[in-house]
Structures are given as structure tokens and as C-alpha cells.
C-alpha atoms as a PDB file:
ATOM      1  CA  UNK A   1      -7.758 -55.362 213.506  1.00  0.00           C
ATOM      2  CA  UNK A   2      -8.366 -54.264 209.717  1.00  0.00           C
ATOM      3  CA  UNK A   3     -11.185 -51.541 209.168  1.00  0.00           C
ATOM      4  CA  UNK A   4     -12.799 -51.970 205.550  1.00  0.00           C
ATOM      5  CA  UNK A   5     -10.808 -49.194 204.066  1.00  0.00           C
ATOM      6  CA  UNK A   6      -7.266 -50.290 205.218  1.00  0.00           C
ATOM      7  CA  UNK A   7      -5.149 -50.739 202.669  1.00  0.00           C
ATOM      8  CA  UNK A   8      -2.143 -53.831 203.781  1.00  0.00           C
ATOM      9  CA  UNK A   9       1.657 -53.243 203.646  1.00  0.00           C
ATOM     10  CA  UNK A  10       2.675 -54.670 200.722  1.00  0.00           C
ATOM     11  CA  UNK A  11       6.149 -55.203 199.393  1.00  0.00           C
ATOM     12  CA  UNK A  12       7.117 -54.224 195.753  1.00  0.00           C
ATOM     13  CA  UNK A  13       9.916 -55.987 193.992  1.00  0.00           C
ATOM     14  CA  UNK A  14      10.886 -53.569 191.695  1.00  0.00           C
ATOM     15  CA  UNK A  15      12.890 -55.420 189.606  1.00  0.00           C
ATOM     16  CA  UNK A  16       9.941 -57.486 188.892  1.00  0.00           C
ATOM     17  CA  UNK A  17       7.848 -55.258 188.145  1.00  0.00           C
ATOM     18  CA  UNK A  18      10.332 -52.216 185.768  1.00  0.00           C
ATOM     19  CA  UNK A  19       9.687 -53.905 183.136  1.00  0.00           C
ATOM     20  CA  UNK A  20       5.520 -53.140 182.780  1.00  0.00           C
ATOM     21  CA  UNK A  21       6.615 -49.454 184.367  1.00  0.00           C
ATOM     22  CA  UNK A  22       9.707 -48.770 181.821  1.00  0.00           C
ATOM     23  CA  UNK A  23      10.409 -44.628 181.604  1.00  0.00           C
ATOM     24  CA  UNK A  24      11.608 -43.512 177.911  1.00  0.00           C
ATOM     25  CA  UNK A  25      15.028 -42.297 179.835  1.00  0.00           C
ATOM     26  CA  UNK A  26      17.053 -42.508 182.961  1.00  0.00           C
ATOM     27  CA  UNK A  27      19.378 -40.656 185.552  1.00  0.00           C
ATOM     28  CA  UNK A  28      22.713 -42.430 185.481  1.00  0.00           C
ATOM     29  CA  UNK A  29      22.061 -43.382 189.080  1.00  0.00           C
ATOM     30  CA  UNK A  30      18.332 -44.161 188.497  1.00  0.00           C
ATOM     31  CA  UNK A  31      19.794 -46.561 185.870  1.00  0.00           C
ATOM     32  CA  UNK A  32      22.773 -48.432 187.570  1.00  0.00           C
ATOM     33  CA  UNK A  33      20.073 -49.036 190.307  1.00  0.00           C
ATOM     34  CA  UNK A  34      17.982 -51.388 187.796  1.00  0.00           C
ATOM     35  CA  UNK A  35      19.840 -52.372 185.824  1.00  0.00           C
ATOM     36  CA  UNK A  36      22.336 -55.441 185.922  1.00  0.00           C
ATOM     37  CA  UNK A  37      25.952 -53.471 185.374  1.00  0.00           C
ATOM     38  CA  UNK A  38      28.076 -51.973 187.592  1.00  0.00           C
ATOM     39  CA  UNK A  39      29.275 -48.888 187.615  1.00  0.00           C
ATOM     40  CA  UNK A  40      33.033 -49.215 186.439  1.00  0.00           C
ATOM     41  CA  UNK A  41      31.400 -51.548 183.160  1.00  0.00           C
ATOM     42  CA  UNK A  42      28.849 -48.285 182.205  1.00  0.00           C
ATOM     43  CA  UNK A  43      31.597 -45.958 182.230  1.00  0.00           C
ATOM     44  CA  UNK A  44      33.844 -48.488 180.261  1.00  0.00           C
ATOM     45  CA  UNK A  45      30.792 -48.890 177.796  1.00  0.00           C
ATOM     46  CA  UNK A  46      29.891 -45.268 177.279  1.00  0.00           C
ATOM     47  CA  UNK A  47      33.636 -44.774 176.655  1.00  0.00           C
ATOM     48  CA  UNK A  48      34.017 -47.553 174.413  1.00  0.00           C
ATOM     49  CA  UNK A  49      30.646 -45.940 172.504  1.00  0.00           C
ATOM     50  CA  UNK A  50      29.114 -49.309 172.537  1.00  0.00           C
ATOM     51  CA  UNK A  51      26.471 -47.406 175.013  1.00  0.00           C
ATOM     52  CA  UNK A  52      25.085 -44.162 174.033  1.00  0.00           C
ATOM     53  CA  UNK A  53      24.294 -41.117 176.555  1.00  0.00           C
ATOM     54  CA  UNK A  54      22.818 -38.091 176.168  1.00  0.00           C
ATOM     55  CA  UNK A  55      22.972 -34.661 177.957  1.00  0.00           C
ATOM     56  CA  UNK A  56      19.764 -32.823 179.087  1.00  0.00           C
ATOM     57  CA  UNK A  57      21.400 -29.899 180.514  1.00  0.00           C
ATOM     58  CA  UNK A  58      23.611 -30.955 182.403  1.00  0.00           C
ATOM     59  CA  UNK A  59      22.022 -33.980 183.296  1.00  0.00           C
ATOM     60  CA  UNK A  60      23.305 -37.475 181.796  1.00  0.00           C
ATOM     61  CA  UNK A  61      20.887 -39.738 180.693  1.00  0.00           C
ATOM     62  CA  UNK A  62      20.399 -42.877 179.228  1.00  0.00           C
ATOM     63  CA  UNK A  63      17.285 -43.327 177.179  1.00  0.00           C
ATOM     64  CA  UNK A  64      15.316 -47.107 176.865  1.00  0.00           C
ATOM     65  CA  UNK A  65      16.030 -47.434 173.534  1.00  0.00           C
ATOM     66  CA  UNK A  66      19.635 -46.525 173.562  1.00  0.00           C
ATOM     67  CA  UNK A  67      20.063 -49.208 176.607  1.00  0.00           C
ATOM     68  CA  UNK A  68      18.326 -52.010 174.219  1.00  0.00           C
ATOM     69  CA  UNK A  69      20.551 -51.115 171.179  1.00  0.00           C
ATOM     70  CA  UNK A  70      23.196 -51.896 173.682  1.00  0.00           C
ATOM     71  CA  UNK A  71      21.803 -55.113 174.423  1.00  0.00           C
ATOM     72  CA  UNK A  72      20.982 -56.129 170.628  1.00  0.00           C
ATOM     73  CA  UNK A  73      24.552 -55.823 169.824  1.00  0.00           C
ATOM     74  CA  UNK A  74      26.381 -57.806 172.486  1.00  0.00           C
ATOM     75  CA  UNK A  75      27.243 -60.929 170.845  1.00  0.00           C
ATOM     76  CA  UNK A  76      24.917 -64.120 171.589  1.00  0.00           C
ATOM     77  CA  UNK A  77      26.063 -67.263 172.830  1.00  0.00           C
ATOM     78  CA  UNK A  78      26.439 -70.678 171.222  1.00  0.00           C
ATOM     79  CA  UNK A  79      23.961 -72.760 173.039  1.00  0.00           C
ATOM     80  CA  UNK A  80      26.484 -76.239 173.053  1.00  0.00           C
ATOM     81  CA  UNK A  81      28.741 -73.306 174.920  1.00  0.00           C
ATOM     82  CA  UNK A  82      26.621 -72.460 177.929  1.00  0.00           C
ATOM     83  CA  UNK A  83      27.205 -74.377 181.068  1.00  0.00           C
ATOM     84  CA  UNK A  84      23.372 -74.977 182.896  1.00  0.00           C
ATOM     85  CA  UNK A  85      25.617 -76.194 186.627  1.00  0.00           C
ATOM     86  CA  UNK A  86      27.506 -71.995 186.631  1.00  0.00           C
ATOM     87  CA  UNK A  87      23.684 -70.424 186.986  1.00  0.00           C
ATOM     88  CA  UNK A  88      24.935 -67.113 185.220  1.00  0.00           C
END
């Protein structure tokens, strides 16, 4: 039985909501966790210098805005060259 004050158990999907709750930077665990790349790919990325990290101490980090300059420069897809049936 509920009293008026009860607050339910309810279930977060984080993914859905990171994007409203976005921090300026990340942990490099924080951001493997929500983001969609796995670990091997980051480290191949940051040493490629197609993604940028920073050091706060000695702390590695990965700022927001370093993440989406990332994504801006991957090359986009011709749409006559996407298959709908693969689903990724």
C-alpha cells in the first residue's frame, strides 16, 4: 500500500536521457560507458589525433566539445549507399 508521500521505483535509461544531462567533460571510463565506442577504437582514435584528450592532473579527460569535433569530422555517408535491411 502507497502512503501519499511515497515516491515509486522508477527505472532511468540513461542513455535516453545523457543527452538533456550532458557534463562539459568526462573520465575516460565515465565516457566509454555512454558512449557508443569501445575501448580498443578510443585508444586507436586518441592515437591517431582524430580525438582530442586532455590532462587535469593526472586525470584524462575528454571534454563535450572535443567528442563532437570528433563526430563532425567522420566522413558522412552517401544515402543510395546505406543498406535500411543491416539496422546499423
Amino acid at each position: 500500500m502507497k502512503t501519499r508521500n511515497q515516491i515509486p521505483n522508477v527505472k532511468i535509461d540513461l542513455e535516453q536521457v545523457a543527452p538533456v544531462f550532458r557534463k562539459p567533460a568526462y573520465s575516460v571510463l565515465e565516457f566509454l560507458k555512454i558512449h557508443p565506442i569501445k575501448r580498443t577504437a578510443f585508444y586507436h582514435e586518441v592515437a591517431a589525433g582524430r580525438l582530442v584528450v586532455r590532462k587535469q592532473g593526472s586525470r584524462t579527460i575528454v571534454t563535450d566539445s572535443d567528442y563532437q569535433a570528433f563526430l563532425d569530422a567522420l566522413p558522412r555517408v552517401d544515402p543510395k549507399d546505406v543498406d535500411l535491411e543491416e539496422g546499423e
